[in-house]
N, C-alpha and C. Protein backbone atom coordinates (compact mmCIF):
# COMPACT_ATOMS: atom_id res chain seq x y z
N UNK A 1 43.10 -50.69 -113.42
CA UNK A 1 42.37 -51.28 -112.32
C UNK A 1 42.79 -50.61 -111.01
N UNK A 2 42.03 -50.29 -110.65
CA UNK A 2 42.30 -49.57 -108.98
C UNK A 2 42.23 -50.43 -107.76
N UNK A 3 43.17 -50.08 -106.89
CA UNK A 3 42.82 -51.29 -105.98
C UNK A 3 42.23 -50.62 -104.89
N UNK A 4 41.22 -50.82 -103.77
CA UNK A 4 40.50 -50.28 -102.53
C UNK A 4 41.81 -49.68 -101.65
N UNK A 5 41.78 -48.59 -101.31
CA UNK A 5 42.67 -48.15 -99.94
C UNK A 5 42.57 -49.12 -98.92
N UNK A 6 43.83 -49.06 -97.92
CA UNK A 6 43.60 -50.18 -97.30
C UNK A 6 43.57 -48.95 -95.86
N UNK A 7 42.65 -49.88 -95.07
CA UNK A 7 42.10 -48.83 -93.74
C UNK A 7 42.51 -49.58 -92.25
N UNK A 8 42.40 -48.94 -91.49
CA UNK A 8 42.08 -49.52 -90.24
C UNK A 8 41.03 -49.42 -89.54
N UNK A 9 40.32 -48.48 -89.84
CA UNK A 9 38.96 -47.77 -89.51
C UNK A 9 38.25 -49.33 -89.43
N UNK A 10 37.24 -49.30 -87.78
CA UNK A 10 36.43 -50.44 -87.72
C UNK A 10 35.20 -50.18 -88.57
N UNK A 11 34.88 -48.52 -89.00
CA UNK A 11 33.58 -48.36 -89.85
C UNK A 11 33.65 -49.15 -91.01
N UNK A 12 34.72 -49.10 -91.64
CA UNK A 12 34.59 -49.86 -93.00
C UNK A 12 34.21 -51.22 -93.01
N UNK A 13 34.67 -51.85 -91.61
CA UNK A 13 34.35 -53.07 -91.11
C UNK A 13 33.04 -53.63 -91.04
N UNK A 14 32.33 -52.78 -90.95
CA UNK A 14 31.01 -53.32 -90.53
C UNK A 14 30.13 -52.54 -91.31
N UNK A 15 29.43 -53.79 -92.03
CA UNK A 15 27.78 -53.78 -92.92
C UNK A 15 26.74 -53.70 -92.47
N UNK A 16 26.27 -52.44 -92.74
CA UNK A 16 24.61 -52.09 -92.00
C UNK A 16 24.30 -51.17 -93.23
N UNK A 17 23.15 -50.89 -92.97
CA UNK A 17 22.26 -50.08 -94.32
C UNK A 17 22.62 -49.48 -95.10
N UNK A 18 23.19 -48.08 -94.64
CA UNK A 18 23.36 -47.17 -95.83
C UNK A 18 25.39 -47.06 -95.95
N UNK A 19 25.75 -47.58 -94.75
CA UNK A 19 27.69 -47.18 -94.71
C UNK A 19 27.51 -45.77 -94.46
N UNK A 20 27.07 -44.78 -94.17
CA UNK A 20 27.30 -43.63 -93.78
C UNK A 20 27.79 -44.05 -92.15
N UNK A 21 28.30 -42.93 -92.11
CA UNK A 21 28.87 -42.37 -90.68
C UNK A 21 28.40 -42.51 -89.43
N UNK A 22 27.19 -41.23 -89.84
CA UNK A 22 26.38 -41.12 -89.12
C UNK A 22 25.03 -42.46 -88.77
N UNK A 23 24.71 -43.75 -89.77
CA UNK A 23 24.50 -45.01 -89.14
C UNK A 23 25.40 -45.85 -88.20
N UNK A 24 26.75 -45.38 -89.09
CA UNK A 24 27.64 -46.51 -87.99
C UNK A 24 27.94 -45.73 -86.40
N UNK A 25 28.00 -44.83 -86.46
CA UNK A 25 27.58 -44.15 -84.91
C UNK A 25 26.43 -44.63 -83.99
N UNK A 26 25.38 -44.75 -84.73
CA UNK A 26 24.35 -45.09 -83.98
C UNK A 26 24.15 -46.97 -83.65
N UNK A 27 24.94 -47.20 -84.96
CA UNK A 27 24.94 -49.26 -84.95
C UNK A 27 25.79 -49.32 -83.23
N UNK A 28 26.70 -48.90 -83.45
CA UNK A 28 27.97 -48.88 -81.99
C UNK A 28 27.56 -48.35 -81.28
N UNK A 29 26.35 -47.15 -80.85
CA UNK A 29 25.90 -46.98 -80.09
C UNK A 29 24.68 -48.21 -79.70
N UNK A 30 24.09 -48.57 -80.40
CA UNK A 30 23.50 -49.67 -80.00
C UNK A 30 23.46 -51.19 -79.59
N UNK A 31 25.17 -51.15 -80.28
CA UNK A 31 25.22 -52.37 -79.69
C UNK A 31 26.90 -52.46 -79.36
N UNK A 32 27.15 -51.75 -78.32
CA UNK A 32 28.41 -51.91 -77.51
C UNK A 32 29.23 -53.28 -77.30
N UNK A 33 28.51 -54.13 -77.42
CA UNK A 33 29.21 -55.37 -76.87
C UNK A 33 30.09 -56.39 -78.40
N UNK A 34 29.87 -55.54 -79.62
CA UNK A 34 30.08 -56.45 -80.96
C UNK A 34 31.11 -55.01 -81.07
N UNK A 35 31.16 -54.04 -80.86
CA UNK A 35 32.71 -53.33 -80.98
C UNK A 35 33.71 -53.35 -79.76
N UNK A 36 34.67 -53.73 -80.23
CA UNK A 36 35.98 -54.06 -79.64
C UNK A 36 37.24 -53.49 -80.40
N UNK A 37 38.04 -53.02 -79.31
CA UNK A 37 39.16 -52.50 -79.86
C UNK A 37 39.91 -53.63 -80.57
N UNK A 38 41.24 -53.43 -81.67
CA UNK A 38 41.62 -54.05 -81.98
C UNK A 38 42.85 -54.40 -81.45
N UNK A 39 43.41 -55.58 -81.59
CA UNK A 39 44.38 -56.54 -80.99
C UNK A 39 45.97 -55.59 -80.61
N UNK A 40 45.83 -54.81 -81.77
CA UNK A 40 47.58 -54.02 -82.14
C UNK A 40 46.81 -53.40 -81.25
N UNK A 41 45.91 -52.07 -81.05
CA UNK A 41 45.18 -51.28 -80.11
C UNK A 41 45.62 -51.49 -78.59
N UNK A 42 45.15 -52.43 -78.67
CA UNK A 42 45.22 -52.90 -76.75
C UNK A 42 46.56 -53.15 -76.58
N UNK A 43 47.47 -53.93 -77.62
CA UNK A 43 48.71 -54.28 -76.80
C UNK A 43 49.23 -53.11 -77.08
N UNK A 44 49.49 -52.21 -78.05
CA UNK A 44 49.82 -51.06 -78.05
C UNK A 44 49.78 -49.99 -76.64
N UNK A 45 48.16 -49.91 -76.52
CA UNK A 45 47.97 -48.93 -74.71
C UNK A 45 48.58 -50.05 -74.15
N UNK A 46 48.23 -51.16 -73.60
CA UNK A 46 49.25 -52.17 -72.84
C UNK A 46 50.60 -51.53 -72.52
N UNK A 47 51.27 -51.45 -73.35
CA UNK A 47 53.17 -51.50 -73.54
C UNK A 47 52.70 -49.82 -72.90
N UNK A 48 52.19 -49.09 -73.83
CA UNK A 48 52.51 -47.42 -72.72
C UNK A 48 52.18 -47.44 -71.75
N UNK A 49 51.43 -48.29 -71.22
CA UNK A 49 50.90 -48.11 -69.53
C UNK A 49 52.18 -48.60 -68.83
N UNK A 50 52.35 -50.03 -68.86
CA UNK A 50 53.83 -50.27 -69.06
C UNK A 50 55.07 -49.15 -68.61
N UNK A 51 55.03 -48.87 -70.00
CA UNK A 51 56.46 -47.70 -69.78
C UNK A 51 55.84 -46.10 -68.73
N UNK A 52 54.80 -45.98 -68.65
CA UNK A 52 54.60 -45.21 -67.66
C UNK A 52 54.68 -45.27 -66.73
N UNK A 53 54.42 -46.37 -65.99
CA UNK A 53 54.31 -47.12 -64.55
C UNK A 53 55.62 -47.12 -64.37
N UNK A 54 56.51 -47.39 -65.38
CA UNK A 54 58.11 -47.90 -65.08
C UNK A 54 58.73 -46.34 -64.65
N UNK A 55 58.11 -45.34 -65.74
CA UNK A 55 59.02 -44.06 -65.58
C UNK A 55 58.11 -43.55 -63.89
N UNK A 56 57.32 -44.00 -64.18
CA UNK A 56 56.76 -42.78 -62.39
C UNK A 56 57.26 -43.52 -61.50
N UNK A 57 57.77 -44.75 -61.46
CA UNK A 57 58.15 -45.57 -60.33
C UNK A 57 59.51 -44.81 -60.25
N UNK A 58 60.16 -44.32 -60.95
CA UNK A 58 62.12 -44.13 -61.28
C UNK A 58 61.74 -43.18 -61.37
N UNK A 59 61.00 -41.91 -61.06
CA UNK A 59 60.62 -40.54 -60.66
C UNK A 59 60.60 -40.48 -59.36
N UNK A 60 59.71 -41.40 -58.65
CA UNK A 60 59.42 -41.48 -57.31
C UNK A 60 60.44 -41.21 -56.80
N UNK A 61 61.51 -43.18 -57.00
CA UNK A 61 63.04 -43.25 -56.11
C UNK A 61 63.35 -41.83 -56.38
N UNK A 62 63.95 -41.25 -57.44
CA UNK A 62 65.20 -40.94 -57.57
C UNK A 62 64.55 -38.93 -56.70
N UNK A 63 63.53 -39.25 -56.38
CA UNK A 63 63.00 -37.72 -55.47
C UNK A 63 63.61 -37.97 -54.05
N UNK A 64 63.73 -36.65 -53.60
CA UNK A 64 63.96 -36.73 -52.24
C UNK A 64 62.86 -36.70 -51.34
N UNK A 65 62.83 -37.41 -50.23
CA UNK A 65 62.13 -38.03 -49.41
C UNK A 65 61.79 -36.49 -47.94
N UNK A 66 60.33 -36.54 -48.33
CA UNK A 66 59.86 -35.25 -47.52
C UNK A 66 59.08 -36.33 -46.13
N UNK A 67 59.52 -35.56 -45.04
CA UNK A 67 58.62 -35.87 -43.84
C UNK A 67 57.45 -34.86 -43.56
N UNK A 68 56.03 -35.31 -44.10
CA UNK A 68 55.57 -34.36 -44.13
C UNK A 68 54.61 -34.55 -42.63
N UNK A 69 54.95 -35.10 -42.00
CA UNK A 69 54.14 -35.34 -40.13
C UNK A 69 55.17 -35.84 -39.28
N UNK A 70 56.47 -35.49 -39.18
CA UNK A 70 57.79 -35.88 -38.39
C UNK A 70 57.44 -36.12 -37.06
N UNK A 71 56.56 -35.19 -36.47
CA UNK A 71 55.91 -35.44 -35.10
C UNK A 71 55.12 -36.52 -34.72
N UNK A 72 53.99 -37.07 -35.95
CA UNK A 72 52.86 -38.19 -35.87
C UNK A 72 53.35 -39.24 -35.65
N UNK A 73 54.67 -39.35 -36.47
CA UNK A 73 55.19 -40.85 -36.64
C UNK A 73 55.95 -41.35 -35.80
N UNK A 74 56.58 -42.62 -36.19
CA UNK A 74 56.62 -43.07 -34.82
C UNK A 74 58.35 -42.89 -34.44
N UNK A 75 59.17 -42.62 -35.64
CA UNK A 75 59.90 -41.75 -34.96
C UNK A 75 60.13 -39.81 -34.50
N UNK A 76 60.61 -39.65 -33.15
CA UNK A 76 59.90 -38.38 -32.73
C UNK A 76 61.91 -37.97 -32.56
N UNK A 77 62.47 -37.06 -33.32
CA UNK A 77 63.58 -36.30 -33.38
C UNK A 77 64.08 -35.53 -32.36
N UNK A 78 62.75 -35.05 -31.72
CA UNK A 78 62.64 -33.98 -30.79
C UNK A 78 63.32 -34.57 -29.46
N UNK A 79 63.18 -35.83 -29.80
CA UNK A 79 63.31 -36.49 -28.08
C UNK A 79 62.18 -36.89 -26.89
N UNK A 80 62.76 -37.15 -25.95
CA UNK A 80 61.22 -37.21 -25.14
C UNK A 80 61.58 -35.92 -23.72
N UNK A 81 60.49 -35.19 -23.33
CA UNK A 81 60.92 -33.82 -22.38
C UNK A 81 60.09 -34.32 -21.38
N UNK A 82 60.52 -35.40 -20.49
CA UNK A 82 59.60 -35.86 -19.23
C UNK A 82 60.06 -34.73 -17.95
């Protein structure tokens, strides 16, 4: 007795005419609002957005700090030459 592979694929998921490919392309193209990512999916990107945000924030600090308009702002180094 054989048992079915087990998938994650949402195609296998969903019953429409023939199960080819190329229908379930066009079913999800037609109806966007009945495919949804799955639960592990989202919290999965979730957590890396997460750890990205964390590492570019602790990239930022740990850079050294450029004045790139020293003159505009509102402190002026130069002094004042009345």
């Amino acid at each position: 007795m054989t048992r079915k592979k087990k998938t994650r694929s949402l195609a296998d998921k969903v019953t429409i005419r023939t199960g080819r490919r190329k229908d379930y392309k066009k079913w999800r193209h037609d109806n966007p609002d009945q495919v949804t990512s799955s639960r592990r999916f989202v919290a999965k990107k979730q957590q890396q957005r997460k750890l990205q945000a964390v590492r570019k924030l602790a990239r930022q600090q740990e850079g050294q700090h450029i004045a790139i308009h020293p003159d505009k702002e509102g402190d002026k180094p130069s002094g004042d030459h009345s």
